[in-house]
Protein backbone atom coordinates (compact mmCIF):
# COMPACT_ATOMS: atom_id res chain seq x y z
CA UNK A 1 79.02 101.55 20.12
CA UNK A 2 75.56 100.66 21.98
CA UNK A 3 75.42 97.75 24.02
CA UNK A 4 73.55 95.90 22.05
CA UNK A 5 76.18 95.81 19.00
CA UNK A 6 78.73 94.60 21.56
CA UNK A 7 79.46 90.75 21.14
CA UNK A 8 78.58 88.04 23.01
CA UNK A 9 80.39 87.03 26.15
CA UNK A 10 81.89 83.79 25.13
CA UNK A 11 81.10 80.90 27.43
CA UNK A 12 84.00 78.57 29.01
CA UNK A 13 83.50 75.77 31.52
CA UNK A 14 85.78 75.50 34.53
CA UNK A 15 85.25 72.17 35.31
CA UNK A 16 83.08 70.07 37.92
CA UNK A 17 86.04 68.53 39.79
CA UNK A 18 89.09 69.18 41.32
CA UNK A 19 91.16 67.71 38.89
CA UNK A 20 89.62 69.11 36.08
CA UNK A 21 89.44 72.57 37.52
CA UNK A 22 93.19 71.77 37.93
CA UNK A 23 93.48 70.84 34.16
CA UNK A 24 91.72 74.35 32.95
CA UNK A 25 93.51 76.43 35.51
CA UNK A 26 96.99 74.85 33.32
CA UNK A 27 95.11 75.18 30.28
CA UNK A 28 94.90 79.01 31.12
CA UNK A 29 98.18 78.70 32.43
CA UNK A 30 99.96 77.44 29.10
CA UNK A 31 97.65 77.67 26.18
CA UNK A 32 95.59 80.82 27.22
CA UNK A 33 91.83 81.63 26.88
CA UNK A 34 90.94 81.18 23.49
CA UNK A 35 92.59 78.18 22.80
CA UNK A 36 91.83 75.99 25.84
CA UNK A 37 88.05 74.92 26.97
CA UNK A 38 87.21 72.70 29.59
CA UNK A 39 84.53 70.84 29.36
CA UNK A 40 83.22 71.28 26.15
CA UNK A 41 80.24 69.22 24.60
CA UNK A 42 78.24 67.86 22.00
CA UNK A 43 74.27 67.73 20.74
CA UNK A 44 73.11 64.55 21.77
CA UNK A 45 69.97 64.71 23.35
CA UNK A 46 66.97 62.53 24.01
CA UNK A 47 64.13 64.03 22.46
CA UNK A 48 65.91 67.62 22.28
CA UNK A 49 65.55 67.75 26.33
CA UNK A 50 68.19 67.57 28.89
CA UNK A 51 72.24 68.84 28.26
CA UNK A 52 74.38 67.39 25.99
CA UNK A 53 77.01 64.86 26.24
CA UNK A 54 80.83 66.11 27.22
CA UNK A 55 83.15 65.34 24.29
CA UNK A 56 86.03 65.39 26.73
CA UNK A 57 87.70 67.67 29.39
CA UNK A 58 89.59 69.92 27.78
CA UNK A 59 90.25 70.91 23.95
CA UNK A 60 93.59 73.04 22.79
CA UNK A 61 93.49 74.39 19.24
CA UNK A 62 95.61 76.71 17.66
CA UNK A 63 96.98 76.66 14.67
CA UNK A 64 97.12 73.19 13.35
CA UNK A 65 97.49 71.78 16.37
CA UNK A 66 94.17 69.95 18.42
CA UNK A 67 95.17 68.50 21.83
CA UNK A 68 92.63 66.19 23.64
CA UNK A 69 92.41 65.72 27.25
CA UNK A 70 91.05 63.15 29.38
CA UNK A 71 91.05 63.55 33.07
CA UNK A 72 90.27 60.27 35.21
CA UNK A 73 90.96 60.52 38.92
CA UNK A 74 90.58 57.05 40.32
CA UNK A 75 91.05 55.88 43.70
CA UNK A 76 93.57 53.46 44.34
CA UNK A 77 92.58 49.40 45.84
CA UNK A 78 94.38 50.00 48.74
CA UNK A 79 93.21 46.89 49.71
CA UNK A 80 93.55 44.56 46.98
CA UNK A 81 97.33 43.21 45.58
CA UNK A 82 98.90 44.75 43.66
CA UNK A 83 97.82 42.22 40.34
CA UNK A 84 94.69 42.80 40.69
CA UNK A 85 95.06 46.94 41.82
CA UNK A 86 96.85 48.12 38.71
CA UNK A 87 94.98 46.47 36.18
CA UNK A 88 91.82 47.50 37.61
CA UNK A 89 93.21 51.29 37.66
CA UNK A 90 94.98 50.88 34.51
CA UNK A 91 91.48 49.82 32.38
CA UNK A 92 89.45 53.00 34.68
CA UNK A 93 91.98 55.12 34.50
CA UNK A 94 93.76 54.97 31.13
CA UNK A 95 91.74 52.76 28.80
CA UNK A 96 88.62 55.12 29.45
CA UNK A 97 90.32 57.97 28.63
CA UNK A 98 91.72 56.66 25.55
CA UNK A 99 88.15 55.79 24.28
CA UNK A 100 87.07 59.52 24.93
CA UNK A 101 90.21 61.14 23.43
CA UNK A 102 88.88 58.57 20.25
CA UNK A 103 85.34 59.28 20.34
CA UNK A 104 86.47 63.46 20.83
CA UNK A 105 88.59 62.90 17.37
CA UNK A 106 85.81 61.49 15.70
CA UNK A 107 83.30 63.56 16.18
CA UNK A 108 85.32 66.73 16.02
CA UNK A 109 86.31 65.24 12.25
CA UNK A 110 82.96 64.25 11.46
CA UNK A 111 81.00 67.12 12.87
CA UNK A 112 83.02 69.95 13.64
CA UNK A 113 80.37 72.46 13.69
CA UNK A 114 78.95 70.75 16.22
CA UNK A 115 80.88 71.56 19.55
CA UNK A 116 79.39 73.74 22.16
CA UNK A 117 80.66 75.42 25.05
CA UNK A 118 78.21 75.47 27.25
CA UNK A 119 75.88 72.16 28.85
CA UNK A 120 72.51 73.38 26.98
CA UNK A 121 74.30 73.66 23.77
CA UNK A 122 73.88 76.96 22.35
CA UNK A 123 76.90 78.46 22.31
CA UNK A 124 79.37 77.19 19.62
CA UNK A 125 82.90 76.66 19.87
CA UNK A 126 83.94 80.20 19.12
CA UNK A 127 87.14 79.51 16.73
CA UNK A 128 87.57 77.70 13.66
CA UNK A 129 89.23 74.39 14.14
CA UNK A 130 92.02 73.36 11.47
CA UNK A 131 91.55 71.44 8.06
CA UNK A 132 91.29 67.78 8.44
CA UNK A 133 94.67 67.43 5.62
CA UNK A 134 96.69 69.90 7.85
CA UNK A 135 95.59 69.08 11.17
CA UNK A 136 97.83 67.58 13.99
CA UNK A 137 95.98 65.94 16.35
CA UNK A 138 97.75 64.82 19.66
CA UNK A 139 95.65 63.01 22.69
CA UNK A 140 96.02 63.29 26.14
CA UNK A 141 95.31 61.26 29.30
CA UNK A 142 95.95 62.54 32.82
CA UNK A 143 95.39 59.71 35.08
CA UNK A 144 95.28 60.19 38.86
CA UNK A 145 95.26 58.22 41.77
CA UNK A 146 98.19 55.83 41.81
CA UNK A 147 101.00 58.49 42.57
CA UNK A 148 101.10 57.49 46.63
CA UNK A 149 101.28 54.32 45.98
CA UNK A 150 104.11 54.18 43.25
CA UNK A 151 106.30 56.67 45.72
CA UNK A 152 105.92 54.16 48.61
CA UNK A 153 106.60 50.76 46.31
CA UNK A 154 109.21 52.02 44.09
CA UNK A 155 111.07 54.21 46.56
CA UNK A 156 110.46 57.32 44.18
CA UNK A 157 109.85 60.91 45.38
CA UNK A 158 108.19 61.65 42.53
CA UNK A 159 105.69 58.90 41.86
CA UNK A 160 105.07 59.40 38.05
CA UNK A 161 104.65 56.32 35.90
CA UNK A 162 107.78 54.29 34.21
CA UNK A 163 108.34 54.33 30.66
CA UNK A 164 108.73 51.02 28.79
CA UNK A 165 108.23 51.38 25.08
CA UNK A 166 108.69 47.62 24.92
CA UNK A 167 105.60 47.71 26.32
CA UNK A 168 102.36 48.11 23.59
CA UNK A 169 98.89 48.93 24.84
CA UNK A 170 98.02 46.53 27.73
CA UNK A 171 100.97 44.97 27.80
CA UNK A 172 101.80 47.02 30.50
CA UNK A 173 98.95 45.54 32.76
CA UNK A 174 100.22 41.94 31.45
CA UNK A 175 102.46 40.24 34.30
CA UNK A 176 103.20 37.71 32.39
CA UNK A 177 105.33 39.88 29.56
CA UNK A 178 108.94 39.29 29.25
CA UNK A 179 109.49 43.44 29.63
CA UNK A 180 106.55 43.92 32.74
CA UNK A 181 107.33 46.33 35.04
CA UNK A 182 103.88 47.62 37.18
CA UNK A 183 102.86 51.35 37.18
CA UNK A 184 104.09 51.72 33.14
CA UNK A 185 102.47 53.20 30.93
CA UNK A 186 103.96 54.00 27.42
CA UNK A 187 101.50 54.10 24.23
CA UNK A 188 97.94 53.05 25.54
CA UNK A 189 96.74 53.59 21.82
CA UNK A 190 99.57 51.54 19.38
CA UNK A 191 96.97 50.86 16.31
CA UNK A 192 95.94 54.61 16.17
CA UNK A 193 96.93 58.15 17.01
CA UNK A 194 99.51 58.09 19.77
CA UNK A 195 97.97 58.84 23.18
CA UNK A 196 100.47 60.23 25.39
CA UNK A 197 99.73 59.17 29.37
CA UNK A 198 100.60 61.36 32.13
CA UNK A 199 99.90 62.24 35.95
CA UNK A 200 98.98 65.09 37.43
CA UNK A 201 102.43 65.64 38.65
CA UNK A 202 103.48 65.06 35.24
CA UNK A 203 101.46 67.51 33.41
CA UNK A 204 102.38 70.08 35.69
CA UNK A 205 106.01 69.88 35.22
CA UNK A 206 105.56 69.24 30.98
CA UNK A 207 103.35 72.57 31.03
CA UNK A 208 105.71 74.57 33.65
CA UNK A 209 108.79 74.38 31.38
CA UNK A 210 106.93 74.32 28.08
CA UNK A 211 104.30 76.79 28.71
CA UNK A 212 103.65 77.97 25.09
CA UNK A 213 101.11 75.83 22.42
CA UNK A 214 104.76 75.60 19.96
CA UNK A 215 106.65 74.48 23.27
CA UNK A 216 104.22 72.18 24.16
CA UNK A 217 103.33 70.43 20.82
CA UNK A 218 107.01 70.22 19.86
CA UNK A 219 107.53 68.04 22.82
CA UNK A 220 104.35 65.92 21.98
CA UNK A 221 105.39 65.34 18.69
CA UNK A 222 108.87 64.59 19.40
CA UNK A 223 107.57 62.05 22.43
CA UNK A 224 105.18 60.23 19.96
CA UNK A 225 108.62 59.86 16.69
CA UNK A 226 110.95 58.69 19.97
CA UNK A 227 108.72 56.11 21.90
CA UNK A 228 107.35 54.83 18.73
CA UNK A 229 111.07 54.28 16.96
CA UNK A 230 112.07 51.81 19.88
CA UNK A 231 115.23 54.16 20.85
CA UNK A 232 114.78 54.60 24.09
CA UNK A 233 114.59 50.98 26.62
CA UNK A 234 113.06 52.24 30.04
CA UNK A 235 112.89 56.19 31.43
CA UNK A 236 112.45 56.33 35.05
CA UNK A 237 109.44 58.96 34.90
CA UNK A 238 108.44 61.92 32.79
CA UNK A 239 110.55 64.41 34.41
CA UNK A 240 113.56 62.38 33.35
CA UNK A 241 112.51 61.84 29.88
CA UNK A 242 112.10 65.84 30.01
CA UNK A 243 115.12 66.50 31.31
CA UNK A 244 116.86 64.21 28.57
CA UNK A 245 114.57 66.16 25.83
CA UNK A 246 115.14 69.80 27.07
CA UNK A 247 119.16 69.32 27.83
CA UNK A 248 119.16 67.24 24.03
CA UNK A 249 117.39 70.51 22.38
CA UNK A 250 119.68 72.97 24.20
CA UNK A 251 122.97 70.88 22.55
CA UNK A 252 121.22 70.37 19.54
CA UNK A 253 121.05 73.76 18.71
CA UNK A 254 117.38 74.42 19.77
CA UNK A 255 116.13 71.77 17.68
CA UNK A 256 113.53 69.58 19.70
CA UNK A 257 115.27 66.01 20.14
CA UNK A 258 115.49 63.59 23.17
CA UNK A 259 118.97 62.29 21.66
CA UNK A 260 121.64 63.12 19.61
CA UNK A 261 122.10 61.74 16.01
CA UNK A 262 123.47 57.96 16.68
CA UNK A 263 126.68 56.51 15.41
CA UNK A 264 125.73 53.44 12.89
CA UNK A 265 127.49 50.91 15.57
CA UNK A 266 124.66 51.94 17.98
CA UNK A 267 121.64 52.31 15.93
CA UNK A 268 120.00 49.30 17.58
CA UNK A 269 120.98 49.81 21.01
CA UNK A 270 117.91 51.11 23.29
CA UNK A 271 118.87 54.20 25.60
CA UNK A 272 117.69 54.85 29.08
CA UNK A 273 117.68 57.95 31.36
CA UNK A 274 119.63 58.44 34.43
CA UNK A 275 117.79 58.76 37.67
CA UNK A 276 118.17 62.02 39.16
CA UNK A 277 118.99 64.13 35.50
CA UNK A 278 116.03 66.01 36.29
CA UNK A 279 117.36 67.65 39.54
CA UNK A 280 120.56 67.83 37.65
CA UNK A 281 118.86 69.94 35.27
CA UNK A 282 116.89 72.08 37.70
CA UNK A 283 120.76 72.70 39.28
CA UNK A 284 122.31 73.65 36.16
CA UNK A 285 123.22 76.87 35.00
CA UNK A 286 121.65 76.60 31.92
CA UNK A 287 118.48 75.90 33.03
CA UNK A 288 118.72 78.87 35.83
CA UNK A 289 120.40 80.78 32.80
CA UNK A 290 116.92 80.43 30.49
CA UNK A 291 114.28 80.85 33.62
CA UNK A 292 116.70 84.35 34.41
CA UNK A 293 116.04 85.64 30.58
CA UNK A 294 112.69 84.09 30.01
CA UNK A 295 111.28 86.58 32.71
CA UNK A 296 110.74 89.87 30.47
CA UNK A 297 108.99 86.96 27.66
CA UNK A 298 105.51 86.69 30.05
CA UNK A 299 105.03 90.84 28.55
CA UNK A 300 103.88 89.06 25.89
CA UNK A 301 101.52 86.79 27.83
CA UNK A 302 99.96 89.91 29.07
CA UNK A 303 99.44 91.59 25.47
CA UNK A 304 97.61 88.34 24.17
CA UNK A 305 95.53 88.26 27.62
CA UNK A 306 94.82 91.88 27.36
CA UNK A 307 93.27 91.06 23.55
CA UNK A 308 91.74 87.46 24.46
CA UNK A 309 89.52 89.29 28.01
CA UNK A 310 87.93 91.69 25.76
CA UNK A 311 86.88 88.77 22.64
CA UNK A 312 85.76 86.09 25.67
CA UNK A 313 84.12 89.49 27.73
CA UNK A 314 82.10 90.51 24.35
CA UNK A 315 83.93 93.97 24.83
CA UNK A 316 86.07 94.61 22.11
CA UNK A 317 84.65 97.94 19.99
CA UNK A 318 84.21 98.23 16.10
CA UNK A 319 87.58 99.60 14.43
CA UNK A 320 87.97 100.78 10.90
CA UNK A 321 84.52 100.10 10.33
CA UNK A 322 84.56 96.20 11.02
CA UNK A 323 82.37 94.74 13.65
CA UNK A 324 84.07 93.05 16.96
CA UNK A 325 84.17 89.53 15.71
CA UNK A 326 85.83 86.50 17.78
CA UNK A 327 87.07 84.59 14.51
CA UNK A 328 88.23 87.67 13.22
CA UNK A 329 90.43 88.42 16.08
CA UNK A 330 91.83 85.21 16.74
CA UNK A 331 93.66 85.28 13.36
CA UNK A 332 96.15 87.75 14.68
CA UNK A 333 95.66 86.37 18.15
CA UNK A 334 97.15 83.15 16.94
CA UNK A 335 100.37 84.46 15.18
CA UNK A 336 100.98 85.68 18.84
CA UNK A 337 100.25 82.34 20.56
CA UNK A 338 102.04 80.18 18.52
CA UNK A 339 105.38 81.77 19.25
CA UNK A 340 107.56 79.76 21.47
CA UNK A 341 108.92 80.96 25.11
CA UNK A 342 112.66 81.92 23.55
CA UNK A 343 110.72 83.94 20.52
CA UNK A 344 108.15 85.77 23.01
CA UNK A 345 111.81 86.65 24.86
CA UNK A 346 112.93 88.53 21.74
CA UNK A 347 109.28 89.98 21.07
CA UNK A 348 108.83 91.16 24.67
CA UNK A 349 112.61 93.09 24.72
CA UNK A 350 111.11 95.05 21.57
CA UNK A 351 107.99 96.39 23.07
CA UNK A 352 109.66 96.94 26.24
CA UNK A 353 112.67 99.02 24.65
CA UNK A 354 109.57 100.69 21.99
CA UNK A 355 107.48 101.95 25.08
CA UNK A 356 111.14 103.19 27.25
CA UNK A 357 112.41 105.22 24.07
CA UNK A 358 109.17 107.10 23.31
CA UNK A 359 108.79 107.79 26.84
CA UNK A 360 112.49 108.96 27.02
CA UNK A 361 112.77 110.69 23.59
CA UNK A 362 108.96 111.98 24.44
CA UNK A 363 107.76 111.23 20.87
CA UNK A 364 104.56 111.68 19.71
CA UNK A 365 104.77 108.45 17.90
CA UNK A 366 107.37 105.74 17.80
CA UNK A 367 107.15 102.40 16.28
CA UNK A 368 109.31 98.98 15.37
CA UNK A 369 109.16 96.74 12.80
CA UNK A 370 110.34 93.06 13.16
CA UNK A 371 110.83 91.25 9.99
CA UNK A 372 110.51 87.59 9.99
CA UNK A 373 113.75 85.57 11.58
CA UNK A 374 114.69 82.11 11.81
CA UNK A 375 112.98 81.95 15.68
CA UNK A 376 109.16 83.34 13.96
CA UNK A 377 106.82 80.38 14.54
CA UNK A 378 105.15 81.53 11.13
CA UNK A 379 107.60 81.80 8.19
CA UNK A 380 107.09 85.44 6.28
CA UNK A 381 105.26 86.95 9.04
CA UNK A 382 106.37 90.29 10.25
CA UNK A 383 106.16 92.41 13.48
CA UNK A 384 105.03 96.33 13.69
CA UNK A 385 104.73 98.02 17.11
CA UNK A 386 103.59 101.54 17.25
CA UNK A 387 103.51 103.94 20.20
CA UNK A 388 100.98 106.82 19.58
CA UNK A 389 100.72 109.36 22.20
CA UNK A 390 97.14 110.84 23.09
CA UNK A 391 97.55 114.67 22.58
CA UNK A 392 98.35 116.78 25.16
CA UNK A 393 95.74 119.40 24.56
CA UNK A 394 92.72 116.92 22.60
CA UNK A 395 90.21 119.71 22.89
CA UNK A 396 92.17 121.83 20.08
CA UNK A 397 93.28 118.58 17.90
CA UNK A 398 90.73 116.16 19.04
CA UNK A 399 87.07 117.02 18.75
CA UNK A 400 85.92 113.02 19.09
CA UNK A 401 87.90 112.46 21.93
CA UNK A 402 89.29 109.25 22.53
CA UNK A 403 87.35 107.54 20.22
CA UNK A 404 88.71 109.54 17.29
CA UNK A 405 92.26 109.12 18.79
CA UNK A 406 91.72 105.37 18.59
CA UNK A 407 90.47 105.36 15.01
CA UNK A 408 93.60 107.88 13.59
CA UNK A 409 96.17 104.94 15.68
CA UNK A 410 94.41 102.58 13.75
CA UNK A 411 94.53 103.88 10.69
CA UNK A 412 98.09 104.71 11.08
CA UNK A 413 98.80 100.90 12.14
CA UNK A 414 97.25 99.56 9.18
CA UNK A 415 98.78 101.92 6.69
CA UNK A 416 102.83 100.46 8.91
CA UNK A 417 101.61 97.13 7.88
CA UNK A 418 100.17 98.05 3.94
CA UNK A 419 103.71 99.45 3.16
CA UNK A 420 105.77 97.43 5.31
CA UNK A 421 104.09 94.63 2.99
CA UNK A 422 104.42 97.08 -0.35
CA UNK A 423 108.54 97.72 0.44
CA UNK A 424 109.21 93.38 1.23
CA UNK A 425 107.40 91.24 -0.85
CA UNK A 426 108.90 88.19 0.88
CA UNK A 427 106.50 89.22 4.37
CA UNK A 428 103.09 87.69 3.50
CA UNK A 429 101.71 88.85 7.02
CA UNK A 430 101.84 91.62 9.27
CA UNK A 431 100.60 91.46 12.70
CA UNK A 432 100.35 95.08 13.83
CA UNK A 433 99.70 96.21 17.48
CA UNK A 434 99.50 99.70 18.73
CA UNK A 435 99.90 100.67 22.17
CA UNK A 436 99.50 104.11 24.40
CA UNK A 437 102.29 105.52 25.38
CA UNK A 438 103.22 105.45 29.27
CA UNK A 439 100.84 107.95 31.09
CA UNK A 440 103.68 109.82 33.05
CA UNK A 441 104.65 111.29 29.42
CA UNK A 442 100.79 112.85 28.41
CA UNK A 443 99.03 112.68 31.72
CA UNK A 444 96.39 110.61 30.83
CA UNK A 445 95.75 106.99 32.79
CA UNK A 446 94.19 104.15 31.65
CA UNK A 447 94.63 102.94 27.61
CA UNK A 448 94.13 100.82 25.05
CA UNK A 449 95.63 98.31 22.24
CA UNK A 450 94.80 97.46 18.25
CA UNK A 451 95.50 94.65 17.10
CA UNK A 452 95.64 93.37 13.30
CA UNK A 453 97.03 90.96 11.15
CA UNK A 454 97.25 92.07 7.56
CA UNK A 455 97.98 89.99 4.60
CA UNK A 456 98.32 90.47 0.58
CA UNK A 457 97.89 87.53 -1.92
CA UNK A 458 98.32 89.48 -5.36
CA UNK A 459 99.38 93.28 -5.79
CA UNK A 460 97.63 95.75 -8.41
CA UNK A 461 98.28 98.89 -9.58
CA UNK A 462 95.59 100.32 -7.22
CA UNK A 463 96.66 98.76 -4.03
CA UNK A 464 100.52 99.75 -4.74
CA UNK A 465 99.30 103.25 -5.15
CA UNK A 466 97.65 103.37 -2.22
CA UNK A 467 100.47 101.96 -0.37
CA UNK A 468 102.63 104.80 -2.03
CA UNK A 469 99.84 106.90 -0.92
CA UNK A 470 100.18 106.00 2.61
CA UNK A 471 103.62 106.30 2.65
CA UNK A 472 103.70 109.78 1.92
CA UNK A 473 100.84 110.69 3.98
CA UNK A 474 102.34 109.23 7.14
CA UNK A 475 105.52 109.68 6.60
CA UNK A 476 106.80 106.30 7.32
CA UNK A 477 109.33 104.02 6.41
CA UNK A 478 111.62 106.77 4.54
CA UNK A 479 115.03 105.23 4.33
CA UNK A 480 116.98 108.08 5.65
CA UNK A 481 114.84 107.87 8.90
CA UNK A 482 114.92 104.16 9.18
CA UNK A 483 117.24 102.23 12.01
CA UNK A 484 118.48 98.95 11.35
CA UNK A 485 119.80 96.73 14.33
CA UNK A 486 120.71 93.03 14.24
CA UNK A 487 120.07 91.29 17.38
CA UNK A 488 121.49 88.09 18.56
CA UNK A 489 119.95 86.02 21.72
CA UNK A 490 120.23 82.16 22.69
CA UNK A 491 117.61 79.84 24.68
CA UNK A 492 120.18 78.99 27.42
CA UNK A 493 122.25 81.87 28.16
CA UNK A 494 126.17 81.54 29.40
CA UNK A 495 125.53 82.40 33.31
CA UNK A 496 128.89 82.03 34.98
CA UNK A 497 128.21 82.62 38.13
CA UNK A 498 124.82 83.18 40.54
CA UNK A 499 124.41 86.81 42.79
CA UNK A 500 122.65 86.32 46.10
CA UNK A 501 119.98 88.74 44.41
CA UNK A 502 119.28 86.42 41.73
CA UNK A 503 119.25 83.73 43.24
CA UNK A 504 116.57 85.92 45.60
CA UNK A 505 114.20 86.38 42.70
CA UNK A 506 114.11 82.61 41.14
CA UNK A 507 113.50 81.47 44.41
CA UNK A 508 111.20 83.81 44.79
CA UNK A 509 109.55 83.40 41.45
CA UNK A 510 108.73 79.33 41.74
CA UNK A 511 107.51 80.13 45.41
CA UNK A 512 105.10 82.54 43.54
CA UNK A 513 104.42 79.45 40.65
CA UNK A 514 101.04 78.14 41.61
CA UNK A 515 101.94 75.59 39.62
CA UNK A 516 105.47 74.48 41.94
CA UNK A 517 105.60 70.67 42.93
CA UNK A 518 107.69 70.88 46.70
CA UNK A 519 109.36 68.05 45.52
CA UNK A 520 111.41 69.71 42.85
CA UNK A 521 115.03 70.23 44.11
């Protein structure tokens, strides 16, 4: 297609400060590039001159889930005592925030066609954001500036705030309260959505070990039931309560808790975490276990990149005869996304095995089908990969080239997912992607991917013909051909013991982590 057919390049702010170029580099990080924007803003000009006003630092959405973030770095009073330090830092620091996460909500309710990427406002927010009825919306504050000074008066090496549920919005800057204890911060926001308050050391650790949107949101949600039920009494600092969540979830079967069900004696008794579970944790074997077999997952990372560059670039091409188009593409974008770490495990071992046994077998074409499981973020959605080789000789099968090779792989993708949807009317979806096959087994470097998510809300008598037609055409899903293999995989894996060579690569892997805190042991 001509250049000027090509899409826009979709604008994204990196921030104006070192904290909130930190904050988009874990936005990338976690959430990816068409879910996360720093910086974005709204139309509120004076007389239609000058930029518009930032709704707040960073916005997540995918799926039903919005996160807000506020980032406030504020320098800490040194100088003044401590009464009159951390209430100054607290109202700077946290209550701002707040009012910008609640502002951010508003307006994105109110006028949600109204967001902009870019300071002059003419780019809009490229993706659609979720219905107001469905919508979870979860705020964030990352306030930094105190951690140096929390180390060196509480005697903590990692110098994120305390948790005190019994403390309510500024309570916790209240020295007179019964439950006061300096440097906590709990829920900033108690008459409205819960506003979770972090660090920047805090974030960093939350987003390390739950770097998918599901992960992350799960833990959000589960934070905001917890603090707000008055179970838990005092937590030493985030990476405690996290440790208490993410060893909780792993006994509780993978469902996300921060306790166990309670006898009835004990309902009313407040729990607390025990300093130093979180270097427990980072010493067990189950957690070494999960980072061991989460390590093929991050192919899947690279598949949604590969697909997100060309949208954000403006370089995708027209396929089937359907124009590039960044709403479009973000539909089967986001079935990707919102699968969680364990799920993107399972996903990743299929397309790895897929591209290994074409390249072995040296098929011509080779595809798997993943029907929907218990682990699918999306219930009835379905998996096809396919593996189509570029001929050997195109000049005597191919007289469009590459071009024409990508349009038959397409065609032959969406024809997988028609009959895939014809033969099990329980899949509503089916997210297709089609791959080249390795170049050592054709010759030819270089490649490219389709993706597609396909979907069927009533059946006629045309459509099922056609998908009877394709069938036969491409010879697919023919029961005599057809594999079937049940696969069984857990979060935490039983690791009895630790090689010298793996415990080579995880060291070598967090030393690699730009996002490693030195202080984790």
């Amino acid at each position: 297609m001509s250049s000027d057919e090509r899409p826009n390049k979709i604008f994204r702010g990196r921030g104006s400060t070192a904290s909130e170029r930190l904050l988009a580099d874990l936005g990338d990080h976690a959430f990816l590039h068409l879910w996360s924007y720093p910086n974005l803003f709204y139309e509120k000009k004076q007389g239609g001159k000058g930029d518009g006003k930032e709704l707040c630092d960073m916005l997540v959405v995918c799926g039903d889930d919005i996160i807000i973030f506020s980032d406030k770095a504020i320098k800490w009073q040194d100088d003044r005592p401590l009464e009159v330090a951390w209430p100054r830092f607290y109202r700077n620091a946290v209550d701002e925030a707040v009012k910008q996460i609640n502002g951010a909500n508003n307006w994105i309710t109110r006028f949600p066609d109204k967001i902009f990427t870019d300071p002059a406002c003419t780019q809009k927010l490229p993706i659609e954001l979720p219905p107001v009825a469905t919508r979870r919306v979860h705020g964030v504050v990352i306030a930094t500036g105190a951690q140096n000074t929390i180390k060196r008066r509480c005697n903590d090496d990692s110098g994120s705030f305390l948790i005190v549920p019994a403390l309510k919005g500024r309570d916790v800057i209240n020295f007179q309260h019964p439950a006061f204890l300096p440097f906590s911060v709990c829920d900033p926001n108690p008459d409205g959505m819960f506003v979770h308050a972090f660090d920047d050391l805090s974030i960093r650790r939350l987003i390390e070990h739950l770097d998918t949107i599901t992960d992350f949101t799960e833990y959000l949600n589960e934070r905001a039931r917890y603090l707000r039920a008055d179970l838990l009494g005092f937590a030493h600092g985030e990476e405690e309560l996290l440790a208490m969540y993410l060893q909780t979830t792993m006994r509780n079967g993978g469902i996300p808790a921060f306790e166990l069900p309670r006898p009835k004696k004990l309902k009313h008794y407040a729990s607390a975490t025990a300093q130093g579970e979180w270097r427990g944790y980072l010493r067990s074997n189950a957690y070494f276990g999960k980072k061991m077999a989460d390590g093929v997952s991050y192919l899947w990372d690279r598949l949604i990149k590969l697909f997100t560059d060309n949208i954000l670039g403006g370089t995708s091409v027209t396929i089937l005869d359907t124009p590039p188009d960044a709403k479009l593409a973000e539909r089967g974008l986001r079935y990707m996304a919102l699968e969680s770490r364990f799920f993107r495990r399972i996903l990743s071992q299929a397309v790895a095995e897929l591209l290994h046994q074409a390249n072995e077998r040296r098929e011509i074409r080779h595809a798997r089908t993943l029907l929907p499981t218990e682990g699918n973020a999306t219930p009835g959605q379905a998996y096809v990969f396919l593996v189509l080789a570029y001929p050997e000789h195109p000049e005597n099968e191919l007289s469009g080239g590459y071009e024409q090779y990508r349009q038959a792989r397409a065609a032959m993708l969406q024809a997988y997912c028609i009959v895939l949807l014809w033969m099990y009317r329980q899949v509503h979806t089916v997210v297709g992607i089609a791959l080249d096959a390795k170049w050592t087994m054709k010759g030819r470097k270089g490649g490219s991917e389709e993706l597609m998510a396909v979907s069927v809300d009533e059946w006629t008598d045309e459509m099922v013909a056609n998908a009877a037609e394709a069938q036969e055409h491409y010879d697919i899903y023919r029961q005599h051909k057809m594999t079937y293999t049940d696969f069984h995989a857990t979060n935490y894996p039983d690791i009895a013991g630790r090689t010298s060579m793996q415990k080579q690569r995880l060291r070598h892997r967090k030393k690699n982590n730009p996002f490693r805190q030195p202080k984790d042991k």
